[in-house]
PDB file of N, CA and C in Angstrom:
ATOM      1  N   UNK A   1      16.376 -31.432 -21.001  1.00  0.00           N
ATOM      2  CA  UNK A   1      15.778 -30.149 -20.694  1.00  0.00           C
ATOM      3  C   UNK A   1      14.663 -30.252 -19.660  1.00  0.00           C
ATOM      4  N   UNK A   2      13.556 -31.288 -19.709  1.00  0.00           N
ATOM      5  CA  UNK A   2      12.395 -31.631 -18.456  1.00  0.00           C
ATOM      6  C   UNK A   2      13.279 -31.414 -17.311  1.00  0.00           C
ATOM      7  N   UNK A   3      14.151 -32.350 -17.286  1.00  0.00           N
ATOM      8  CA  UNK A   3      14.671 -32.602 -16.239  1.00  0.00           C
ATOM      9  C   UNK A   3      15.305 -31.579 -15.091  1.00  0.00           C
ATOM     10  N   UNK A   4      15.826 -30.193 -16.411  1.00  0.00           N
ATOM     11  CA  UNK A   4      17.046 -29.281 -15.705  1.00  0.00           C
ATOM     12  C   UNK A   4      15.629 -28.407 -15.657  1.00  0.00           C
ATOM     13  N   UNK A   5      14.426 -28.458 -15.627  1.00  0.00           N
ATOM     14  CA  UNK A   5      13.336 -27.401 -15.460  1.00  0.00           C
ATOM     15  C   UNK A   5      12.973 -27.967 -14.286  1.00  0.00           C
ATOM     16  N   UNK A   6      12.435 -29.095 -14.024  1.00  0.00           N
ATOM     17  CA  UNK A   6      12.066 -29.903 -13.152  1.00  0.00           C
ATOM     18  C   UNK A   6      12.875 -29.868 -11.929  1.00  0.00           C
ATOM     19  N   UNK A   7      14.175 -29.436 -11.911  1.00  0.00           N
ATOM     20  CA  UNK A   7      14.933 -29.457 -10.961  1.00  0.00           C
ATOM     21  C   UNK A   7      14.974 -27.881 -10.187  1.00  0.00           C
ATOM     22  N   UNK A   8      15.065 -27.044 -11.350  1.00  0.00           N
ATOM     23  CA  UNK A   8      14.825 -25.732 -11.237  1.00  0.00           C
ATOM     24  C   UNK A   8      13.600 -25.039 -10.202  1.00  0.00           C
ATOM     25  N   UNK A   9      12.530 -26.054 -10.675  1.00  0.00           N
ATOM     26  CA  UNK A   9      11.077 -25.859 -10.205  1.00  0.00           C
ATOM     27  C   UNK A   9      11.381 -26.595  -8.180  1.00  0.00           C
ATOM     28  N   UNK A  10      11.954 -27.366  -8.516  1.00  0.00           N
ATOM     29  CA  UNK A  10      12.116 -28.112  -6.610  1.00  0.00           C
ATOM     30  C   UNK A  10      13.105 -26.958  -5.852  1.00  0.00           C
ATOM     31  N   UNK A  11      14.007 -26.633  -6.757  1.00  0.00           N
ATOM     32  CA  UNK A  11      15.028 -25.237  -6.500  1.00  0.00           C
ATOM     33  C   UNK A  11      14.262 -24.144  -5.751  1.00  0.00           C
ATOM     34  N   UNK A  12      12.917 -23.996  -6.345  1.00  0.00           N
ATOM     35  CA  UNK A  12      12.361 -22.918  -6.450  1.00  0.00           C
ATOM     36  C   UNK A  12      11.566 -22.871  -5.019  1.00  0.00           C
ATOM     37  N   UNK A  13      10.167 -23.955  -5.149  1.00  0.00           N
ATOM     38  CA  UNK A  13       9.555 -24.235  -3.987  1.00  0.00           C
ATOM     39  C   UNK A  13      10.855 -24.716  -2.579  1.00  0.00           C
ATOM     40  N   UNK A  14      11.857 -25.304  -3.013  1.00  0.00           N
ATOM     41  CA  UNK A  14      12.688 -25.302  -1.898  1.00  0.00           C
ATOM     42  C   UNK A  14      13.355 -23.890  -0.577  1.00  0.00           C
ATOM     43  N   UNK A  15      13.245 -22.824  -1.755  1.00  0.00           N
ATOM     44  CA  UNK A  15      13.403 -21.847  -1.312  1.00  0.00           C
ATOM     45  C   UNK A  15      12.472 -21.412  -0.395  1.00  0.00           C
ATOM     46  N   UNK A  16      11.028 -21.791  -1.064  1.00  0.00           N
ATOM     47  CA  UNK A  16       9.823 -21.593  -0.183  1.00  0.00           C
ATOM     48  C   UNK A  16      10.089 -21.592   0.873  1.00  0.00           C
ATOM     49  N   UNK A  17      10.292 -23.252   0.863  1.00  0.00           N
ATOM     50  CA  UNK A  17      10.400 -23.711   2.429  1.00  0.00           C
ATOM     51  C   UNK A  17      11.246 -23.123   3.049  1.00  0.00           C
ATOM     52  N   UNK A  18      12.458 -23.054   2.784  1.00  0.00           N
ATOM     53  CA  UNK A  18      13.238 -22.301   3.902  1.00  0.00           C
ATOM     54  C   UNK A  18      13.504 -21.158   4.152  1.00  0.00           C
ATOM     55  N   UNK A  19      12.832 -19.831   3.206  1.00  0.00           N
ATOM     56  CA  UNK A  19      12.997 -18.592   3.107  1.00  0.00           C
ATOM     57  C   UNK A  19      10.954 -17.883   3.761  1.00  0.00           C
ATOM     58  N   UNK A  20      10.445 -17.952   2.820  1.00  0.00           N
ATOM     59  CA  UNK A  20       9.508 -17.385   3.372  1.00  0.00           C
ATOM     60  C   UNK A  20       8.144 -18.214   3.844  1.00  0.00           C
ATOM     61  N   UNK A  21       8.230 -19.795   3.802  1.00  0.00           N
ATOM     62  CA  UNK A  21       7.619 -20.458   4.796  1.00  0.00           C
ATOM     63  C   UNK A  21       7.881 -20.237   6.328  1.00  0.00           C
ATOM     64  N   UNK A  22       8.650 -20.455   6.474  1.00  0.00           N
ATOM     65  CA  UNK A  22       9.394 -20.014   8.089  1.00  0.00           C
ATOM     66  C   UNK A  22       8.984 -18.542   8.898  1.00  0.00           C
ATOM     67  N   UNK A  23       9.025 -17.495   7.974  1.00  0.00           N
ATOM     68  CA  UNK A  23       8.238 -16.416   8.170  1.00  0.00           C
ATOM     69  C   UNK A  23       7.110 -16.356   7.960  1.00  0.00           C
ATOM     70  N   UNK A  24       6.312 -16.970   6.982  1.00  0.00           N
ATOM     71  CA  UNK A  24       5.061 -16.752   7.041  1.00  0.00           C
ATOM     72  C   UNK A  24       4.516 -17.130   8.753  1.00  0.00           C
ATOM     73  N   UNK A  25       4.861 -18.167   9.140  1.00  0.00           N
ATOM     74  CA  UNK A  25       4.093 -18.870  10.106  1.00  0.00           C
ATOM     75  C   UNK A  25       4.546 -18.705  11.384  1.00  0.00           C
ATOM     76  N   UNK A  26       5.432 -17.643  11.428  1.00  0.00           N
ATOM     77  CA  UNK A  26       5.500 -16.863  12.896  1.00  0.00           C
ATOM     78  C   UNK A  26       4.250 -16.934  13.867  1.00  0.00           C
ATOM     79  N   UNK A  27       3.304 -17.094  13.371  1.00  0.00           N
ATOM     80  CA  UNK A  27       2.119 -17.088  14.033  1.00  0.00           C
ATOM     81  C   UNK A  27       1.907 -18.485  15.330  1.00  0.00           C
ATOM     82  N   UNK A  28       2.566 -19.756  14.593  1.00  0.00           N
ATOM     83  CA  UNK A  28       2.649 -20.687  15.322  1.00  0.00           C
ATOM     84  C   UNK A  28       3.827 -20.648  16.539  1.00  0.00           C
ATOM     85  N   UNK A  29       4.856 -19.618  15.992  1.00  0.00           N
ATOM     86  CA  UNK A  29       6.032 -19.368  17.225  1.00  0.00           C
ATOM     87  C   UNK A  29       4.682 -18.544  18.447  1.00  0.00           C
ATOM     88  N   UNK A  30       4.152 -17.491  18.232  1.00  0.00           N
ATOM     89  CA  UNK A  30       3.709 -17.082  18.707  1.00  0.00           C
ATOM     90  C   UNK A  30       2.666 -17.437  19.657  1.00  0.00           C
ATOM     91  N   UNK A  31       1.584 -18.286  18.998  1.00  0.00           N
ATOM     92  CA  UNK A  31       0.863 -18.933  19.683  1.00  0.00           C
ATOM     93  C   UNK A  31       1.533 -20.153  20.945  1.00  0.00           C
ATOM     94  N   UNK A  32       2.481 -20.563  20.214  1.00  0.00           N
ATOM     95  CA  UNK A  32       2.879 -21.905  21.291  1.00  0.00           C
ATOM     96  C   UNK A  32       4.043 -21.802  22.324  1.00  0.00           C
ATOM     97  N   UNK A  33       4.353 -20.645  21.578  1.00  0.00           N
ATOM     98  CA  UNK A  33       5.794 -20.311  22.397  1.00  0.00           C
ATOM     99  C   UNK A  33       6.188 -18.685  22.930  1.00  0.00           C
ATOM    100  N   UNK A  34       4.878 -17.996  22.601  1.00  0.00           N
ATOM    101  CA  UNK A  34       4.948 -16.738  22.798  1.00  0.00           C
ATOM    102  C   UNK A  34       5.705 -16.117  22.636  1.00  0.00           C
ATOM    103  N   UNK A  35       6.424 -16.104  21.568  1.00  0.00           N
ATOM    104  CA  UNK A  35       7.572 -15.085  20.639  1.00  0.00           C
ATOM    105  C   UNK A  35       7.058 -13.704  20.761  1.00  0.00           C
ATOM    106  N   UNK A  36       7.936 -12.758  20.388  1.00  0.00           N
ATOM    107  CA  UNK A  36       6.975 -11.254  19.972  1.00  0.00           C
ATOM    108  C   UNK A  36       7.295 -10.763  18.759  1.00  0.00           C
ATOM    109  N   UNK A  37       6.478 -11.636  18.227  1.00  0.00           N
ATOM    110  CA  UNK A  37       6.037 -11.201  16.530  1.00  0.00           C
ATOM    111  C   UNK A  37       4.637 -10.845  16.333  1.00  0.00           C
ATOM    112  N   UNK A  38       3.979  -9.800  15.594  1.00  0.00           N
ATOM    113  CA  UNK A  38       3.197 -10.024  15.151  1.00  0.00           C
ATOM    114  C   UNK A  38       2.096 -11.216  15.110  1.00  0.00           C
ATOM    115  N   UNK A  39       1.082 -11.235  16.156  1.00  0.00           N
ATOM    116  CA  UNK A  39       0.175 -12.600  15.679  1.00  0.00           C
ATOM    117  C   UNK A  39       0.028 -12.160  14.334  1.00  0.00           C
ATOM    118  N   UNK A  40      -1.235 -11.139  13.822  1.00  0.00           N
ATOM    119  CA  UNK A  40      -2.273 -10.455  12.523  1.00  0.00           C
ATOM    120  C   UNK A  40      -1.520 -10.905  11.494  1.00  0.00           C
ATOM    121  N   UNK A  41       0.206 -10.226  11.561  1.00  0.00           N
ATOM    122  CA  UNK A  41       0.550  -9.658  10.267  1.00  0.00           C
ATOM    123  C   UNK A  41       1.409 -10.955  10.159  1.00  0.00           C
ATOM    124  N   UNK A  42       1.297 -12.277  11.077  1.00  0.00           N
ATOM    125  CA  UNK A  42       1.834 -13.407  10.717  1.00  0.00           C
ATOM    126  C   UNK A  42       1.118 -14.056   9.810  1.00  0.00           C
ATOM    127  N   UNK A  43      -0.220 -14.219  10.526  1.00  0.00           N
ATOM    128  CA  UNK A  43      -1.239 -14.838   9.659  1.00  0.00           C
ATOM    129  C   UNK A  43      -1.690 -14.112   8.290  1.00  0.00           C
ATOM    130  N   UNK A  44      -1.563 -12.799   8.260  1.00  0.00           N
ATOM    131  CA  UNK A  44      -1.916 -12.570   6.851  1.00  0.00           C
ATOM    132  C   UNK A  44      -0.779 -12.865   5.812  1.00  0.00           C
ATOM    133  N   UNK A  45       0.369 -12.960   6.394  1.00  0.00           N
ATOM    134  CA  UNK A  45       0.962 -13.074   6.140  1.00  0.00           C
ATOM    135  C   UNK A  45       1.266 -14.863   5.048  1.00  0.00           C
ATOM    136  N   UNK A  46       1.076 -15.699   6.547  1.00  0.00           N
ATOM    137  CA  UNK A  46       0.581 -17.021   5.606  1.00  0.00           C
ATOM    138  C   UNK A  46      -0.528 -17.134   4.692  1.00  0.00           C
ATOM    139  N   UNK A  47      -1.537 -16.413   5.042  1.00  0.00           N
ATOM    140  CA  UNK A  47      -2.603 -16.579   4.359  1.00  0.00           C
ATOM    141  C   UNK A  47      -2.343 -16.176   2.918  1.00  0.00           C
ATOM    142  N   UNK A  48      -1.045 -15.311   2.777  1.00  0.00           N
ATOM    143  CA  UNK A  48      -1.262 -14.512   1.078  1.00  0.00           C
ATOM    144  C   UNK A  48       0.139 -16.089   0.755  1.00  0.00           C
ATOM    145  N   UNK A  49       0.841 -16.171   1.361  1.00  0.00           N
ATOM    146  CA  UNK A  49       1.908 -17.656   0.704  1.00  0.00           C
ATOM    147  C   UNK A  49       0.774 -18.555   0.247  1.00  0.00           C
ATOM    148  N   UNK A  50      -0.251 -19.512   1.206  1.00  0.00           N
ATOM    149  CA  UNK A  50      -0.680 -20.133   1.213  1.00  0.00           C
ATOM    150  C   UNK A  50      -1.781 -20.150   0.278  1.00  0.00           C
ATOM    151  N   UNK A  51      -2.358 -18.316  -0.211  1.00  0.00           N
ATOM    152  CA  UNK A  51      -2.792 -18.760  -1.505  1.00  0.00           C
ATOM    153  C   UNK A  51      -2.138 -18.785  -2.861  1.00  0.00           C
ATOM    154  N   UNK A  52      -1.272 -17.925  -3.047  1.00  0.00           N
ATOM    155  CA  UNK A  52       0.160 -18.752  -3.713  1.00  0.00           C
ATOM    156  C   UNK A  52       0.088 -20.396  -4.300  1.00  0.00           C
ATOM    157  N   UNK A  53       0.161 -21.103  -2.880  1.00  0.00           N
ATOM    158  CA  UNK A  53       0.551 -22.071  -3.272  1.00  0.00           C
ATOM    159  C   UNK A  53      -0.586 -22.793  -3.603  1.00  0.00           C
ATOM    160  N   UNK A  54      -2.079 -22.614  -2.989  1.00  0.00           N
ATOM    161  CA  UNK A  54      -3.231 -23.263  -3.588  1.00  0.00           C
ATOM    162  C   UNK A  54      -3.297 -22.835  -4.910  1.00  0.00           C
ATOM    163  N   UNK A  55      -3.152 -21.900  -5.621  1.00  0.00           N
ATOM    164  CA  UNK A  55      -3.131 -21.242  -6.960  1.00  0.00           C
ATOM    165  C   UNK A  55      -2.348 -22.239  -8.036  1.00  0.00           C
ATOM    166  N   UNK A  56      -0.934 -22.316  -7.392  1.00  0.00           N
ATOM    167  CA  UNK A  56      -0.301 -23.217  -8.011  1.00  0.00           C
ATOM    168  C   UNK A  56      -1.010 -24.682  -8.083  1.00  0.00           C
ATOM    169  N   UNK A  57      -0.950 -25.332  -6.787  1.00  0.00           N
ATOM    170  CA  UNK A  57      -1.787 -26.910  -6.523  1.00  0.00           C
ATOM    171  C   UNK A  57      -3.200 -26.837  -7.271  1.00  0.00           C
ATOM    172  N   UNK A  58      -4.279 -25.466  -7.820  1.00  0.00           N
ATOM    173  CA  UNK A  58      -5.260 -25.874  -8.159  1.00  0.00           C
ATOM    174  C   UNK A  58      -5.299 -27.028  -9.430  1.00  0.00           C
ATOM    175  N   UNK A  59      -4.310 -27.292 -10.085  1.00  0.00           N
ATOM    176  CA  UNK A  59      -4.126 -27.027 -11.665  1.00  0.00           C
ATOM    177  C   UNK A  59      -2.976 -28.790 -11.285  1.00  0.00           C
ATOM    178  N   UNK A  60      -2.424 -29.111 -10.291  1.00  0.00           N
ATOM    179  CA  UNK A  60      -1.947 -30.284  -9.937  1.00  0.00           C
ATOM    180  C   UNK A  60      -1.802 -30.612  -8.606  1.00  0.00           C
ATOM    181  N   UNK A  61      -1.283 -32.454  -8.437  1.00  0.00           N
ATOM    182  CA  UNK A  61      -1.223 -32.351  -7.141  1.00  0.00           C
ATOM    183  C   UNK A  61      -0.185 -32.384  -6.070  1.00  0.00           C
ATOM    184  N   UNK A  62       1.056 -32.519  -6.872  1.00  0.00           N
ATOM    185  CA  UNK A  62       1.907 -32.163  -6.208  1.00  0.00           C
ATOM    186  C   UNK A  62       3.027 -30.892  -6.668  1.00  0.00           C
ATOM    187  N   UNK A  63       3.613 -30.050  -6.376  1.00  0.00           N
ATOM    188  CA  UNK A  63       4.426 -28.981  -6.232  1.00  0.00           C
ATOM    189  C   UNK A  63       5.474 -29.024  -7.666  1.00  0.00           C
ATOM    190  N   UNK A  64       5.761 -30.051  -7.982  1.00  0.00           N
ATOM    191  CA  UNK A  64       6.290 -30.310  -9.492  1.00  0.00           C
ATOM    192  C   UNK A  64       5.836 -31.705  -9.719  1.00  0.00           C
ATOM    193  N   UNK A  65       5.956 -31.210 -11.154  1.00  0.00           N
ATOM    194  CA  UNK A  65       5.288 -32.484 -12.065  1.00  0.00           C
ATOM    195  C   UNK A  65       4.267 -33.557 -11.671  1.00  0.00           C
ATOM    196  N   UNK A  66       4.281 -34.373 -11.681  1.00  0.00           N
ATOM    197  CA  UNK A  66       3.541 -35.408 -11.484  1.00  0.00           C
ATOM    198  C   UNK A  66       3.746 -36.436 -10.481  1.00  0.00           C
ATOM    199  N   UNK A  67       4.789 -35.784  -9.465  1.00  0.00           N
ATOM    200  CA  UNK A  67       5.072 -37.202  -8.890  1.00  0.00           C
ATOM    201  C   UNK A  67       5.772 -36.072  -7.082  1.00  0.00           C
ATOM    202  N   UNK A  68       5.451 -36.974  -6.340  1.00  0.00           N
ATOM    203  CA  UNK A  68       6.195 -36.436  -4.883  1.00  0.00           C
ATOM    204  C   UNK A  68       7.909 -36.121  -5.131  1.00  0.00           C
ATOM    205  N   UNK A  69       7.974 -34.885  -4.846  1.00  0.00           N
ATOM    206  CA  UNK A  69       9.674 -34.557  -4.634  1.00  0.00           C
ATOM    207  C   UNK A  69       9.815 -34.338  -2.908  1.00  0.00           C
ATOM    208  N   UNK A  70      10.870 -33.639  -3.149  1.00  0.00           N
ATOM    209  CA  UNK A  70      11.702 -33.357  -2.090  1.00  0.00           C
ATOM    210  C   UNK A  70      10.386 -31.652  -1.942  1.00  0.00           C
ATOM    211  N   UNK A  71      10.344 -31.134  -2.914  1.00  0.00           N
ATOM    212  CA  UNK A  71       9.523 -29.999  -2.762  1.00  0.00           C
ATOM    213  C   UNK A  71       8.131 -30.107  -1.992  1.00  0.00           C
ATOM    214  N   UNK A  72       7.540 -30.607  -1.640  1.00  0.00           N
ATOM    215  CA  UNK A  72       6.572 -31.226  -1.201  1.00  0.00           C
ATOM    216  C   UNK A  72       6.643 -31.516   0.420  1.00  0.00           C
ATOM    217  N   UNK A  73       8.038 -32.419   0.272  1.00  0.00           N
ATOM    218  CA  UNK A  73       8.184 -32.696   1.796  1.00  0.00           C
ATOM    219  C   UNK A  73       8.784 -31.484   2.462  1.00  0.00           C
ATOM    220  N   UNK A  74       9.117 -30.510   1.988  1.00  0.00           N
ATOM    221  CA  UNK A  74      10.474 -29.993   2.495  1.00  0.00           C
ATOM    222  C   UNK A  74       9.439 -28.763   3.527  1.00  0.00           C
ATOM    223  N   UNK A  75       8.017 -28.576   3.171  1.00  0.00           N
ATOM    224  CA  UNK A  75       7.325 -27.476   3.600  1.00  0.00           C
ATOM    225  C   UNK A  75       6.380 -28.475   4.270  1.00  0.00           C
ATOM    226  N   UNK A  76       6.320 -29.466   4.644  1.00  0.00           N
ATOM    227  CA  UNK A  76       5.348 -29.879   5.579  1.00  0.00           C
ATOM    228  C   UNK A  76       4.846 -29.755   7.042  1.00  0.00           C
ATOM    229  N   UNK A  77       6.486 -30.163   7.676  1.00  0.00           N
ATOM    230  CA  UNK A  77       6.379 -29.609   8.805  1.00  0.00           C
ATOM    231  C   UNK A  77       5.313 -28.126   9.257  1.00  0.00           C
ATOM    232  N   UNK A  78       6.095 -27.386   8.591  1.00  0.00           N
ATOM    233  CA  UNK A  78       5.450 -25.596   8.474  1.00  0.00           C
ATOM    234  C   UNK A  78       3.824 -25.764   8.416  1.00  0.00           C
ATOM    235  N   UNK A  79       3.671 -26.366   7.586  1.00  0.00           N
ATOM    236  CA  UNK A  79       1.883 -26.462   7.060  1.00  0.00           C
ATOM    237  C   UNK A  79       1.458 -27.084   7.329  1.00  0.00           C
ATOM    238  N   UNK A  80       1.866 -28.057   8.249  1.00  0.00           N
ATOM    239  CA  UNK A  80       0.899 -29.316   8.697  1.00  0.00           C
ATOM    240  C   UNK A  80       0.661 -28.645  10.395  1.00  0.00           C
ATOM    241  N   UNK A  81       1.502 -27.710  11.407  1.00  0.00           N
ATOM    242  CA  UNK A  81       1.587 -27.200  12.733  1.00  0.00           C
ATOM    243  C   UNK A  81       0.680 -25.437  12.027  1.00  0.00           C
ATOM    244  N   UNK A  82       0.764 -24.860  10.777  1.00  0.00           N
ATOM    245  CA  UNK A  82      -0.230 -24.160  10.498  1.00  0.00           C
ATOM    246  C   UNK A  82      -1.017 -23.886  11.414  1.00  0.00           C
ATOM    247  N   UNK A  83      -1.759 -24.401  11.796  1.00  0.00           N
ATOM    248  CA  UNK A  83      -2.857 -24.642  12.709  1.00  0.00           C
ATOM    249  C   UNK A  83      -2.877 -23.940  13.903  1.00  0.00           C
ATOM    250  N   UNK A  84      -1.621 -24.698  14.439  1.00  0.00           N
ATOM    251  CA  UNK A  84      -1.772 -24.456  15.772  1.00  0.00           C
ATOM    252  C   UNK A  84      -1.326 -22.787  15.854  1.00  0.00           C
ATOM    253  N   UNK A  85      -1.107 -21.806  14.817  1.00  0.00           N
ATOM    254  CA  UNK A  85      -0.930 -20.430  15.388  1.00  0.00           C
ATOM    255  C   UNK A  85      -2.224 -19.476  14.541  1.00  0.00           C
ATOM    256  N   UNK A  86      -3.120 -20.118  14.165  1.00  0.00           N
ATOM    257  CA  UNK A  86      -4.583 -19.783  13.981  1.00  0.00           C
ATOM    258  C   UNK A  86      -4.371 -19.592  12.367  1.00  0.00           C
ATOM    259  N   UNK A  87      -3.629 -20.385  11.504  1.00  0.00           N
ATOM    260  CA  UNK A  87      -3.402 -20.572  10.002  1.00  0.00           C
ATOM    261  C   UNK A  87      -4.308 -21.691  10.057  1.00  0.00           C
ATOM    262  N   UNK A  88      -5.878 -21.836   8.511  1.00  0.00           N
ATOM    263  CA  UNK A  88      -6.559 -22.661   8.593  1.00  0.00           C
ATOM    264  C   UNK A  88      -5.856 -23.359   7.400  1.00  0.00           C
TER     265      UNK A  88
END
């Protein structure tokens, strides 16, 4: 049962990554590549995911259980270039 929850839970944040991580951070298309999206409503946009996910991380340190998954890596890219479209 851990296990089929545990899997459920990487299921879950996986989606993150490829569903509304990608949108949140339009902001970085924008900034680097001058897309026409929304800068504002990109960044508020990350800003409400991103507290989401600090909410979750306050309480541990990685995305499930106790140990690095695939959930973890799978949103890095996205949040580590953050930055560069004015996401702190």
């Amino acid at each position: 049962p851990g296990d089929a929850l545990a899997a459920a839970q990487v299921q879950r944040w996986l989606s993150v990554a490829a569903g509304e991580l990608p949108l949140a951070l339009h902001g970085t298309l924008v900034t680097v590549f001058g897309a026409p999206f929304d800068h504002e409503q990109a960044i508020a946009r990350a800003h409400a995911l991103f507290a989401v996910m600090e909410s979750h991380l306050d309480q541990r340190q990685y995305l499930v259980e106790e140990r690095l998954t695939l959930a973890d890596i799978a949103g890095y890219s996205y949040i580590a270039h953050a930055p560069e479209g004015g996401v702190a």
